[in-house]
N, C-alpha and C. Protein backbone atom coordinates (compact mmCIF):
# COMPACT_ATOMS: atom_id res chain seq x y z
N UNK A 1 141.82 -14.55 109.73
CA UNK A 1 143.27 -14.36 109.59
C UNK A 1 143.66 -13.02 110.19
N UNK A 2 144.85 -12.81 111.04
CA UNK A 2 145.30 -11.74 111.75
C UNK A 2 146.01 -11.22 111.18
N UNK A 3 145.98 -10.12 110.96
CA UNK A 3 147.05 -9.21 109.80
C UNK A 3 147.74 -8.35 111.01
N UNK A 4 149.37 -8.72 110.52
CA UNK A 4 150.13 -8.19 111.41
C UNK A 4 150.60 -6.94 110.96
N UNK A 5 150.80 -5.90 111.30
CA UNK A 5 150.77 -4.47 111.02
C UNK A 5 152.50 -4.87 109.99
N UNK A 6 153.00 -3.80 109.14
CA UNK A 6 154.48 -4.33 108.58
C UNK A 6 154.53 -2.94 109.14
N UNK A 7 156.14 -3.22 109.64
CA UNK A 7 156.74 -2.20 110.64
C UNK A 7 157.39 -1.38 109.22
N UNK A 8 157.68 0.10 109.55
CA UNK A 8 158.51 1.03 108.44
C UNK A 8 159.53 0.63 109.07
N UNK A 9 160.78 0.43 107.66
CA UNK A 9 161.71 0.12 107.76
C UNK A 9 162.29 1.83 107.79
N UNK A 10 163.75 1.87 109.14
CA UNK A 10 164.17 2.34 109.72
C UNK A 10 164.70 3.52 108.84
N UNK A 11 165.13 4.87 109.12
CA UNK A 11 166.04 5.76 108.30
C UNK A 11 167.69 5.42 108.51
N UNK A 12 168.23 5.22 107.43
CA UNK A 12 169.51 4.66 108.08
C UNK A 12 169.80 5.60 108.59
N UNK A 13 170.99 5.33 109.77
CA UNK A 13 171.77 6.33 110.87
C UNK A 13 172.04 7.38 109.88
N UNK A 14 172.76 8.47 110.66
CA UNK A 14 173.15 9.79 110.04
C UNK A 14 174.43 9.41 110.93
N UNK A 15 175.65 9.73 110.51
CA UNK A 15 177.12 9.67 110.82
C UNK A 15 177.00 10.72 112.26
N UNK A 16 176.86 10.37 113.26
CA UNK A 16 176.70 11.33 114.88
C UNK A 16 175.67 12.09 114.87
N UNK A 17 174.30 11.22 113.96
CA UNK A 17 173.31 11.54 114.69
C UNK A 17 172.42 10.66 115.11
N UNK A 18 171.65 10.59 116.30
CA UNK A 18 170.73 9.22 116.74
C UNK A 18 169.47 9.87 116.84
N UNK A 19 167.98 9.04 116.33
CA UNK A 19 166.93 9.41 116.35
C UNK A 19 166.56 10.17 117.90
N UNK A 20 167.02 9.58 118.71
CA UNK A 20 166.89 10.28 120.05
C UNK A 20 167.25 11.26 120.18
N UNK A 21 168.32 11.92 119.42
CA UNK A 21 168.94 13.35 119.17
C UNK A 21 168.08 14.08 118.14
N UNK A 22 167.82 13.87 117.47
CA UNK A 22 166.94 13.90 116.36
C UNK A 22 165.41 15.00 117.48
N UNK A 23 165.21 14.07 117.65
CA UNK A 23 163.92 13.91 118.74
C UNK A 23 164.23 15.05 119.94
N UNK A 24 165.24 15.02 120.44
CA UNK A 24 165.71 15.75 121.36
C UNK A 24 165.49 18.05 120.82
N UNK A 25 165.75 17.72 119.78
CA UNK A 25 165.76 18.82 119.03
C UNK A 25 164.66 19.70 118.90
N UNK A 26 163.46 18.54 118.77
CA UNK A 26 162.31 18.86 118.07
C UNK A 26 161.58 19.55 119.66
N UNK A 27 162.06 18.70 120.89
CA UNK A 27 161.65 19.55 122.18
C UNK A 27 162.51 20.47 122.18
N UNK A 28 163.58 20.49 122.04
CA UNK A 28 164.37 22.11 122.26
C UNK A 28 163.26 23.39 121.27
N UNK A 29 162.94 22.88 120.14
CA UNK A 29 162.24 24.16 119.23
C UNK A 29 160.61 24.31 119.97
N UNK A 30 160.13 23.45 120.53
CA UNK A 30 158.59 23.25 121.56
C UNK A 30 159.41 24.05 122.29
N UNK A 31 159.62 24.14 123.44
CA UNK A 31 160.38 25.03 124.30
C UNK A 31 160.92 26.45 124.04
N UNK A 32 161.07 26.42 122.88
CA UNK A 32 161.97 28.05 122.58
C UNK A 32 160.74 28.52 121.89
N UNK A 33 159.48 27.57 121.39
CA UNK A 33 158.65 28.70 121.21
C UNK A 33 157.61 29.03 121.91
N UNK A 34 157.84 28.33 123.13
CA UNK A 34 157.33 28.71 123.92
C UNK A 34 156.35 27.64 125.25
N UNK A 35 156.33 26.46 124.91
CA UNK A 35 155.80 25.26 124.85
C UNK A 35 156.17 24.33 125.92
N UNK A 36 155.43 23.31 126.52
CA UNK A 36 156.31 22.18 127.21
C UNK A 36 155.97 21.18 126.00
N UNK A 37 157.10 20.46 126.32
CA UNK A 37 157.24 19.22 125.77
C UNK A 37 156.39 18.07 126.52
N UNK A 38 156.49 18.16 127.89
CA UNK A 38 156.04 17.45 128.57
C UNK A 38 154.49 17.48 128.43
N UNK A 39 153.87 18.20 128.64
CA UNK A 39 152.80 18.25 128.45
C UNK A 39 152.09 16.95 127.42
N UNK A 40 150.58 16.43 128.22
CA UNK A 40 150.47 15.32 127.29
C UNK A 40 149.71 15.32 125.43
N UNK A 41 149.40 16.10 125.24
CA UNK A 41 149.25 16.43 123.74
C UNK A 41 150.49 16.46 123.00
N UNK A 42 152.11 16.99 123.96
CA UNK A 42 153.07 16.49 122.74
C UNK A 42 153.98 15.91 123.06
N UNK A 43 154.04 14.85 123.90
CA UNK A 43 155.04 13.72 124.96
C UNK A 43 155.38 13.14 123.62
N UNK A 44 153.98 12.90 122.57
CA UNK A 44 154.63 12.11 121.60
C UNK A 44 154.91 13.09 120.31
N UNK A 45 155.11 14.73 120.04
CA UNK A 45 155.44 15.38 118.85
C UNK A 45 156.25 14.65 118.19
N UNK A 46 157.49 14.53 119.36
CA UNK A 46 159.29 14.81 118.54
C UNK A 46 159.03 13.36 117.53
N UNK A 47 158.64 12.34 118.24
CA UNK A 47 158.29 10.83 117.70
C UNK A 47 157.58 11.29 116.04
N UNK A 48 156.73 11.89 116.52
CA UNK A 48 155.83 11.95 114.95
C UNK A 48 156.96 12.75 113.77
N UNK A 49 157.23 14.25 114.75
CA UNK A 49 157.84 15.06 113.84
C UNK A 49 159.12 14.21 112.25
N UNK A 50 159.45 13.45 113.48
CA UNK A 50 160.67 12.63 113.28
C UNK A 50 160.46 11.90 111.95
N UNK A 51 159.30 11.03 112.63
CA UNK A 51 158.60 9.95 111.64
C UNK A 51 158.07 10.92 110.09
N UNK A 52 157.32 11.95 110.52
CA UNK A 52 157.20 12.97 109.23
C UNK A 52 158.26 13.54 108.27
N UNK A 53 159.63 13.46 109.13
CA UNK A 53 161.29 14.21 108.54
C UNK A 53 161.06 12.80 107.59
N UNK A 54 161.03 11.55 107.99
CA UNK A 54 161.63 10.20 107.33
C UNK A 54 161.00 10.46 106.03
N UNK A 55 159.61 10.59 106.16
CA UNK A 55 158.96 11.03 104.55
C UNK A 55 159.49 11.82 103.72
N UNK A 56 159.44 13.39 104.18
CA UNK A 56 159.07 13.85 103.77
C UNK A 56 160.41 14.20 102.77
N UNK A 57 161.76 13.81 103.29
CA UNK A 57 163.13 13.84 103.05
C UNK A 57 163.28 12.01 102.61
N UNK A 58 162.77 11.48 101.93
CA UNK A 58 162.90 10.02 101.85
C UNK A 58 163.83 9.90 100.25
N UNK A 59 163.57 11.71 99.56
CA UNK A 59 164.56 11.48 98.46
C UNK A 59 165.91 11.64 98.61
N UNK A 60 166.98 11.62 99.88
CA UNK A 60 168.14 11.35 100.18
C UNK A 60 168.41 9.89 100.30
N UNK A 61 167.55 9.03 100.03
CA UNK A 61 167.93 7.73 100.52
C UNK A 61 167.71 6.93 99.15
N UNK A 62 168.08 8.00 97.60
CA UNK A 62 167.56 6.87 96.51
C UNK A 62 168.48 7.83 95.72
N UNK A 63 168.65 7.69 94.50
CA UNK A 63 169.47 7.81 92.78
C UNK A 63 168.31 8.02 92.31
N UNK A 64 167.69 9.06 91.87
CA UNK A 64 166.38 9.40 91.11
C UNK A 64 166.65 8.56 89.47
N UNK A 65 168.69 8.70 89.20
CA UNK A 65 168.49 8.44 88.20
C UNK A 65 168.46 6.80 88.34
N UNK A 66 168.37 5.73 88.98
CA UNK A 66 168.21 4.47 88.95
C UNK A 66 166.92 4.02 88.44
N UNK A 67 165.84 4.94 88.93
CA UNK A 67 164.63 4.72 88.00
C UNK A 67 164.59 4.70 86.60
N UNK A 68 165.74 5.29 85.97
CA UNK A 68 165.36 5.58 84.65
C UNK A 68 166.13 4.87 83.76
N UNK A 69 166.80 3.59 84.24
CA UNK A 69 168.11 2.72 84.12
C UNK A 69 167.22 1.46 83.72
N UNK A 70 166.42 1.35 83.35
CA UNK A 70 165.08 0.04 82.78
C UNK A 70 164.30 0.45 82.02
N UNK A 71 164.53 0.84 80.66
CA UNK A 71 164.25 1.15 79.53
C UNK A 71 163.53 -0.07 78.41
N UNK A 72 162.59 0.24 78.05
CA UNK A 72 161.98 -0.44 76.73
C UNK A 72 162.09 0.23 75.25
N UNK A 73 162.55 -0.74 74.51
CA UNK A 73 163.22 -0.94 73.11
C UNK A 73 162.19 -0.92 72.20
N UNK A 74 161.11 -1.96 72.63
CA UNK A 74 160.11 -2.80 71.25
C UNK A 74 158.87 -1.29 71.02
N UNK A 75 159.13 -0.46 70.49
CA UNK A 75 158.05 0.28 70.78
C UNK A 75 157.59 0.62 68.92
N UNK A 76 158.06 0.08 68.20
CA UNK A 76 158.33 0.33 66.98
C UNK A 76 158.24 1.33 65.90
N UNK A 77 159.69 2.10 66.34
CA UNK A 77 160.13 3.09 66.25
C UNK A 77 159.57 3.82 66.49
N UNK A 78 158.60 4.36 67.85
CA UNK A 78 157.85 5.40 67.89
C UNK A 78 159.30 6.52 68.34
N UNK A 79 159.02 7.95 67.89
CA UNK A 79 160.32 8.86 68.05
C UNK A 79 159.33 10.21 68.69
N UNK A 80 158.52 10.60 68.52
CA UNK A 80 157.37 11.25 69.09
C UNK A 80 157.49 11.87 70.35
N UNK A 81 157.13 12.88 71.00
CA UNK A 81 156.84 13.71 72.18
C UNK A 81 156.12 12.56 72.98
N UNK A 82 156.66 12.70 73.96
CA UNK A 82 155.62 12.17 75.40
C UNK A 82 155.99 12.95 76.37
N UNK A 83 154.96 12.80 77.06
CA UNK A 83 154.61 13.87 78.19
C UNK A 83 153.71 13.48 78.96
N UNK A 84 154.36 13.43 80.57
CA UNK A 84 153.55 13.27 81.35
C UNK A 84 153.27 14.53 82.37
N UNK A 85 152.30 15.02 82.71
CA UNK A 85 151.86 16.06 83.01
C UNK A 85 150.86 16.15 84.17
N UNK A 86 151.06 17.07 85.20
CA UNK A 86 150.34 17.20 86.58
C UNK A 86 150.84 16.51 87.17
N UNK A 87 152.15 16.17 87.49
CA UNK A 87 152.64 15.38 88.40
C UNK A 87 153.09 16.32 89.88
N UNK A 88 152.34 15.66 90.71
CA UNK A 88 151.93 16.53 92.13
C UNK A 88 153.00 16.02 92.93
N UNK A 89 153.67 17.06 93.69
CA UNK A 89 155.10 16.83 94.16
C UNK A 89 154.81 17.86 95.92
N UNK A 90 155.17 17.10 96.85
CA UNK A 90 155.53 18.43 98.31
C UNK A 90 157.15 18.42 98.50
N UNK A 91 157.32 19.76 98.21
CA UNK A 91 158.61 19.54 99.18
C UNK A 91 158.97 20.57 100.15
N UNK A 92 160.36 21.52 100.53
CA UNK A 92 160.64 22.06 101.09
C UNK A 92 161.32 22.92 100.81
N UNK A 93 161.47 24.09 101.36
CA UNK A 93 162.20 25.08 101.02
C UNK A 93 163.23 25.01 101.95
N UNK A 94 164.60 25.28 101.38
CA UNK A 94 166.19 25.37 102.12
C UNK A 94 166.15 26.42 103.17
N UNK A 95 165.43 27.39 102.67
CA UNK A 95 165.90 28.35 102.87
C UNK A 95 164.85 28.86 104.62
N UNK A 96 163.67 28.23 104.44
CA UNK A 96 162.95 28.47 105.86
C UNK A 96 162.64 27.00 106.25
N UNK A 97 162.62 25.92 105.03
CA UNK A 97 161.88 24.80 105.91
C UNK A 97 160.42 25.10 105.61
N UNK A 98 159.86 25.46 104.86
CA UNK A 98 158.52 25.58 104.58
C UNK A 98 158.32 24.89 103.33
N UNK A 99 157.05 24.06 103.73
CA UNK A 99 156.22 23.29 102.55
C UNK A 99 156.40 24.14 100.94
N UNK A 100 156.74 23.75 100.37
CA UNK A 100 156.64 24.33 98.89
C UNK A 100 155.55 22.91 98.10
N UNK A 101 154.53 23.48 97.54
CA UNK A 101 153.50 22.09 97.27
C UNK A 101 153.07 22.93 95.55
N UNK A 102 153.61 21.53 94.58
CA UNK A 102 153.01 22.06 93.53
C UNK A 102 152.82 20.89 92.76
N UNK A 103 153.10 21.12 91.04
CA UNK A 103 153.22 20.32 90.04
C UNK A 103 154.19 20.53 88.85
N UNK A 104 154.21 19.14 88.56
CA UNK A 104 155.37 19.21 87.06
C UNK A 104 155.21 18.50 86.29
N UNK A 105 155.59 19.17 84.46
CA UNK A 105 155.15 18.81 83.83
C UNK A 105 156.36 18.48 83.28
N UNK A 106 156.60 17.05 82.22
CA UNK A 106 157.61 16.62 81.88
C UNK A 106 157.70 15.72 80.54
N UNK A 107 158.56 16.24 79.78
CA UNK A 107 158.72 15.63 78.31
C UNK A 107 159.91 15.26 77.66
N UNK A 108 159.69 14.41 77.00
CA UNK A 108 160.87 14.06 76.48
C UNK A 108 160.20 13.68 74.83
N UNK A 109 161.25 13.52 74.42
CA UNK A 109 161.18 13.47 72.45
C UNK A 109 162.50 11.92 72.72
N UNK A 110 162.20 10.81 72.62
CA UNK A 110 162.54 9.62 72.77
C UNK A 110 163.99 9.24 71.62
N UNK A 111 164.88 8.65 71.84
CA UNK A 111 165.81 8.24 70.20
C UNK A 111 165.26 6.71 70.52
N UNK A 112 166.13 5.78 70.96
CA UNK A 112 165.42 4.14 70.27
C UNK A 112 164.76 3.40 71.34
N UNK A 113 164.79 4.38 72.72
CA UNK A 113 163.94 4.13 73.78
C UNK A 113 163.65 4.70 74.53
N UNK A 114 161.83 4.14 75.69
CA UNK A 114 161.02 5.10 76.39
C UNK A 114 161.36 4.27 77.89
N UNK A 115 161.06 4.95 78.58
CA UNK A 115 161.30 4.41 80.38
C UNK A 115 159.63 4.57 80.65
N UNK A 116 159.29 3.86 81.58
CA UNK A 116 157.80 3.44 82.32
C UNK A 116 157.52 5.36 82.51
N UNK A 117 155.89 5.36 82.41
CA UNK A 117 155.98 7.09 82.91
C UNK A 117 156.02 6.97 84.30
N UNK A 118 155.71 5.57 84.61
CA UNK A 118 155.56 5.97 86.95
C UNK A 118 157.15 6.28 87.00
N UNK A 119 157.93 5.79 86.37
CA UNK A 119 159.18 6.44 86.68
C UNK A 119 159.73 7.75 86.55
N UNK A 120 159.13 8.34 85.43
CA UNK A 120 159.14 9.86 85.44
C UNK A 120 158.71 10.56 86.34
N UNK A 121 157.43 10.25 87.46
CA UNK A 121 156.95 10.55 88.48
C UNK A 121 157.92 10.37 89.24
N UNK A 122 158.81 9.18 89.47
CA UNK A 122 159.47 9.00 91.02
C UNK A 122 160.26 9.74 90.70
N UNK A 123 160.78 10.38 89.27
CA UNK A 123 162.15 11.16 89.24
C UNK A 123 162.11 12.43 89.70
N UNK A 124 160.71 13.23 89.76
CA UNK A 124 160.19 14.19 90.57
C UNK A 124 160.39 13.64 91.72
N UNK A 125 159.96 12.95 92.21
CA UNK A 125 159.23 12.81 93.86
C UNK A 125 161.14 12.64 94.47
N UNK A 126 162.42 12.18 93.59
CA UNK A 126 163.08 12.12 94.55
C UNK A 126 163.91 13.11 94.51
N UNK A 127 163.96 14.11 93.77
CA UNK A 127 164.44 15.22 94.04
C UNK A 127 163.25 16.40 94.75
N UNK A 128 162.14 16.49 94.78
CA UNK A 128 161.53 16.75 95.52
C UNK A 128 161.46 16.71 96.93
N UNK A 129 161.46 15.36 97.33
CA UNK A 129 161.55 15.02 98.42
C UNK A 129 163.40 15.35 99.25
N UNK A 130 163.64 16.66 99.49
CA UNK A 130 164.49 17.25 99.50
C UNK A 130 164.62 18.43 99.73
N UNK A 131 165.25 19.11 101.03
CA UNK A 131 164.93 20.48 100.69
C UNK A 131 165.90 20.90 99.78
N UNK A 132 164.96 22.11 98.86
CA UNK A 132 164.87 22.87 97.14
C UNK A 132 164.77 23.60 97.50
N UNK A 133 165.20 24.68 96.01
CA UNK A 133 164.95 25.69 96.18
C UNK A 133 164.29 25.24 94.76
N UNK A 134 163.21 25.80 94.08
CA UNK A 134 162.30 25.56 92.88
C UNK A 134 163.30 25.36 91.53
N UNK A 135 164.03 26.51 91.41
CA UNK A 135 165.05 26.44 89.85
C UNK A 135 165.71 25.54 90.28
N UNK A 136 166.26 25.29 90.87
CA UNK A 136 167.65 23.98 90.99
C UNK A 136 166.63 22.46 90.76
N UNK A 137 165.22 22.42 91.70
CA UNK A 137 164.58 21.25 91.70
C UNK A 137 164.07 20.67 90.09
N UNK A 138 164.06 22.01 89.25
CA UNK A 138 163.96 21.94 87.61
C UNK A 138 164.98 21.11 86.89
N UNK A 139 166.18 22.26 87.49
CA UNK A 139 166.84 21.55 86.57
C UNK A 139 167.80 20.46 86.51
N UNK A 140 167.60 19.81 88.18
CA UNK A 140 167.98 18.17 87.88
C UNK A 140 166.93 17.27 87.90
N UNK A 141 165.83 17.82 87.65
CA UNK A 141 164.68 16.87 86.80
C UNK A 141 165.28 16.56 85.22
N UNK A 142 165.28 17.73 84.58
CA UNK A 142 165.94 17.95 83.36
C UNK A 142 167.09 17.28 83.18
N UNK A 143 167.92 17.14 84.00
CA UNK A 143 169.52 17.18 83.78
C UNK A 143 169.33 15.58 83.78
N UNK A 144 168.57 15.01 85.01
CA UNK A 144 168.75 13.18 85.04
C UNK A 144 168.02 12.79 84.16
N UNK A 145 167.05 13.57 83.31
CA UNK A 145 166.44 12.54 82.34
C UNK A 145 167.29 12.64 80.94
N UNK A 146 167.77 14.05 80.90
CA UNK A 146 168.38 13.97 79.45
C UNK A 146 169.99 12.70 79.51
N UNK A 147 170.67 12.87 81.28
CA UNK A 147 171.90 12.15 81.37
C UNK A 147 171.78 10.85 81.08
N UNK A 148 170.75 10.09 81.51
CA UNK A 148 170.53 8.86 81.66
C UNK A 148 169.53 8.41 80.35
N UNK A 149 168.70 8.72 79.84
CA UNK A 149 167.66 8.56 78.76
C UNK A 149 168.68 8.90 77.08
N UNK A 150 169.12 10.34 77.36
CA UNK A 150 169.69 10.73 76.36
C UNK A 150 168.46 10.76 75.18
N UNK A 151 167.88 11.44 74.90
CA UNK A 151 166.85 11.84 74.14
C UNK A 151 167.05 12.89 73.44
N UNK A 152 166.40 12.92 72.75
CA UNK A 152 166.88 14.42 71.38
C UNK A 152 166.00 15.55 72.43
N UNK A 153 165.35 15.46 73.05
CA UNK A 153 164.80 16.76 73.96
C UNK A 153 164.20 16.36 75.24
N UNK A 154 165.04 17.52 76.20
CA UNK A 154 163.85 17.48 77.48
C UNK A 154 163.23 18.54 77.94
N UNK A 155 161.82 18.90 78.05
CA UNK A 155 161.15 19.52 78.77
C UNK A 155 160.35 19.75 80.15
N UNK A 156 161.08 20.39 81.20
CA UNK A 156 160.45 20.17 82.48
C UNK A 156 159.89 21.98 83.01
N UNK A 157 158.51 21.72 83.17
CA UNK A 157 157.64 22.95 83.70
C UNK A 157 157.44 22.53 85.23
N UNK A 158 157.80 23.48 86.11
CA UNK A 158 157.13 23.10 88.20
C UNK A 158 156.03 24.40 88.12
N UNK A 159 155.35 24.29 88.88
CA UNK A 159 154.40 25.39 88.61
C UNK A 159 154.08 25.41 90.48
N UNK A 160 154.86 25.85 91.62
CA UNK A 160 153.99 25.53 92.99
C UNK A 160 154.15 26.52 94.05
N UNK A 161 153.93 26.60 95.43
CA UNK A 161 153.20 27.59 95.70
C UNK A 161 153.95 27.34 97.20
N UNK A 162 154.56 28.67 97.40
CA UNK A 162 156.21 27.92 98.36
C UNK A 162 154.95 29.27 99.72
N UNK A 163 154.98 27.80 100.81
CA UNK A 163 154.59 28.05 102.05
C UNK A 163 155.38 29.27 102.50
N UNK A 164 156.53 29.77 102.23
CA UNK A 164 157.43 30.60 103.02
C UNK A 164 157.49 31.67 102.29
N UNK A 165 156.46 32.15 101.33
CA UNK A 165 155.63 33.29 101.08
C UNK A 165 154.53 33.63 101.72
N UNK A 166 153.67 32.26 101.49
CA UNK A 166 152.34 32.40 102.03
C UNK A 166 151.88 32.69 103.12
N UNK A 167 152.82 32.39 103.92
CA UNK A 167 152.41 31.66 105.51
C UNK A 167 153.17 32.98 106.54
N UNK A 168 154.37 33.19 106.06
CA UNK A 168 155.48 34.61 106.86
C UNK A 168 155.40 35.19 105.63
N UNK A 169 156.76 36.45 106.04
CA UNK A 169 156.99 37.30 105.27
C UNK A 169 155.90 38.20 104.74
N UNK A 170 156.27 38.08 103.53
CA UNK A 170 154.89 39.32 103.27
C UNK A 170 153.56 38.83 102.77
N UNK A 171 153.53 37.50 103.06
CA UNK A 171 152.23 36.93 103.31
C UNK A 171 151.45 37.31 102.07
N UNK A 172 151.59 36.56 100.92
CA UNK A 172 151.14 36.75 99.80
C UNK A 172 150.52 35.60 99.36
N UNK A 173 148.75 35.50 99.32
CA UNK A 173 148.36 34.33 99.15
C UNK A 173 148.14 34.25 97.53
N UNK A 174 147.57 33.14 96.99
CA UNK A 174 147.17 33.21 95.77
C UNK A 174 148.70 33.50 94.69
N UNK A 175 149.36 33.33 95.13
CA UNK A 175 150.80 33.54 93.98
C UNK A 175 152.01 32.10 94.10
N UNK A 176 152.01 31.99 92.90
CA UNK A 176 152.73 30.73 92.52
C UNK A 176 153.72 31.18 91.71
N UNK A 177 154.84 30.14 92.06
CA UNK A 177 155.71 30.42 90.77
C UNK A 177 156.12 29.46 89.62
N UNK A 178 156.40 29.47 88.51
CA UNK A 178 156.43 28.43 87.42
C UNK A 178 158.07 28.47 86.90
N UNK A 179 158.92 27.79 87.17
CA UNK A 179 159.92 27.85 86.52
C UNK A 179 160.19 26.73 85.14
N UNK A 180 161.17 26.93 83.73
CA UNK A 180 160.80 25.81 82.64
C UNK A 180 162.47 25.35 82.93
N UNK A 181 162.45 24.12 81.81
CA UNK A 181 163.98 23.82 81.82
C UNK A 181 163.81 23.23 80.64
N UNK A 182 164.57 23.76 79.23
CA UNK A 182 164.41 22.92 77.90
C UNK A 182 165.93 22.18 77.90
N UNK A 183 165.79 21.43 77.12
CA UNK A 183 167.22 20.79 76.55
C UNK A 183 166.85 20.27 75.06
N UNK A 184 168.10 20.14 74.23
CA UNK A 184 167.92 19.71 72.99
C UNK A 184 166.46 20.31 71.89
N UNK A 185 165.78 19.25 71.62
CA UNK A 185 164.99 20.10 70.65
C UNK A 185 164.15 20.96 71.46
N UNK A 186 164.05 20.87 72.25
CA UNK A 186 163.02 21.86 73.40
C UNK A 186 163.28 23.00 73.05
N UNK A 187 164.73 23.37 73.40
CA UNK A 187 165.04 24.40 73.45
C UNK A 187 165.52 25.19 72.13
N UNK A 188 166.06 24.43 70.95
CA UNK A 188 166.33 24.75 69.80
C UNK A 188 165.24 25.08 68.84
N UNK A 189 164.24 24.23 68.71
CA UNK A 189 163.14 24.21 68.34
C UNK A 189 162.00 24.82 68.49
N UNK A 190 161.64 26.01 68.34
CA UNK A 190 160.06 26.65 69.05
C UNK A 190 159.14 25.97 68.76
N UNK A 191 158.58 25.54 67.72
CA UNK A 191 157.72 24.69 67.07
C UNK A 191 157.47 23.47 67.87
N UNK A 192 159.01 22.64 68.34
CA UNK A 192 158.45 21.54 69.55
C UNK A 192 158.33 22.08 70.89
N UNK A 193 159.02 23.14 71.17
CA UNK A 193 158.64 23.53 72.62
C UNK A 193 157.22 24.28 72.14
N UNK A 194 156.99 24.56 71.53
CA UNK A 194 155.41 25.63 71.71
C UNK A 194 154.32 23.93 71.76
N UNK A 195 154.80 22.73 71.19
CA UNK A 195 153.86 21.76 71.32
C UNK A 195 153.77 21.17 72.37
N UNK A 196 154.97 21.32 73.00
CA UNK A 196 154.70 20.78 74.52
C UNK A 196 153.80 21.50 75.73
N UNK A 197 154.30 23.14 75.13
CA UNK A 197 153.60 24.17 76.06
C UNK A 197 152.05 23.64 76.18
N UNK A 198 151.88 23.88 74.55
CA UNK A 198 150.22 23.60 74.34
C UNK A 198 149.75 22.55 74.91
N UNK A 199 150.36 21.08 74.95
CA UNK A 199 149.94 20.07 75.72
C UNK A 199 149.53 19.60 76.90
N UNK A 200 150.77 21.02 78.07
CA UNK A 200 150.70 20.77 79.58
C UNK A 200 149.43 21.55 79.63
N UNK A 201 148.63 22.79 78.77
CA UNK A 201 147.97 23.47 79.10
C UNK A 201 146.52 23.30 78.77
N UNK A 202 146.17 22.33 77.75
CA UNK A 202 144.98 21.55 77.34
C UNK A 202 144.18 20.97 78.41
């Protein structure tokens, strides 16, 4: 049996912009730094670069909070902390365009229902997938789970390690930054935020 490759479905248009423009760009920056385009090692860059933008920015093309809109009821009456934790996220920085690559940790304290945890993951990955700046990427992790879930608490920890330290500037390897975001009992509560702390760190 011949397995036919499945083609990626397309990035929708951008309102006056065309992938060929797109593409066109990516040789203007080969060129200004110094580069041919032509040359055959990167005839095909702009193509890839392009194809890499579609990823890596794929959280403009979704509602992070739609994931969290299919909720389960029957859990019997569990009201309890959950937490899913080490959830590995790449994104970008606004501000240079550099890889920012880390993790997040995320909790909620439930009222009469829990959402799937892979969905707590995609709710990272689609604000992630976005250029961020780290505090803002916190706190609409925070903000869509408490809007949509409505839970007596949310807790979100990023803990990651922004390329546009590392790489320019003053070139500082080995340093990460961790920003938190409590809501409800998280934040009212020390006793439940110190249990969550303890949990991401076990």
């Amino acid at each position: 049996m011949i397995r036919v490759p499945r083609k990626k479905s397309p990035r929708p248009a951008v309102p006056g912009v065309t992938e060929e423009q797109a593409q066109e760009a990516i040789r203007v920056l080969l060129r200004w730094a110094g580069e041919d385009p032509r040359r055959e090692g990167l005839l095909d860059t702009p193509a890839r670069v392009v194809g890499a933008y579609r990823d890596w920015f794929a959280g403009y093309l979704s509602d992070p909070a739609d994931y969290l809109r299919r909720t389960f009821e029957e859990v019997d009456g569990y009201d309890e902390m959950i937490v899913l934790r080490g959830i590995e996220f790449e994104s970008h920085c606004e501000h240079h365009m550099a890889p920012i690559i880390g993790c997040a940790h995320v909790g909620y304290l439930p009222t009469n229902k829990v959402v799937g945890i892979s969905k707590l993951a995609r709710v990272v990955d689609g604000y992630a997938r976005r250029f961020q700046v780290q505090e803002k990427l916190t706190a609409q992790i925070a903000n869509c789970i408490e809007s949509v879930l409505k839970p007596r608490g949310v807790a979100v920890v990023v803990n990651a390690v922004h390329q546009c330290m590392t790489t320019r500037g003053v070139h500082k390897r080995g340093v990460s930054m961790i920003t938190s975001a409590m809501r409800g009992d998280f934040r009212d509560d020390a006793r439940t935020r110190d249990e969550f702390l303890r949990f991401i760190k076990e």
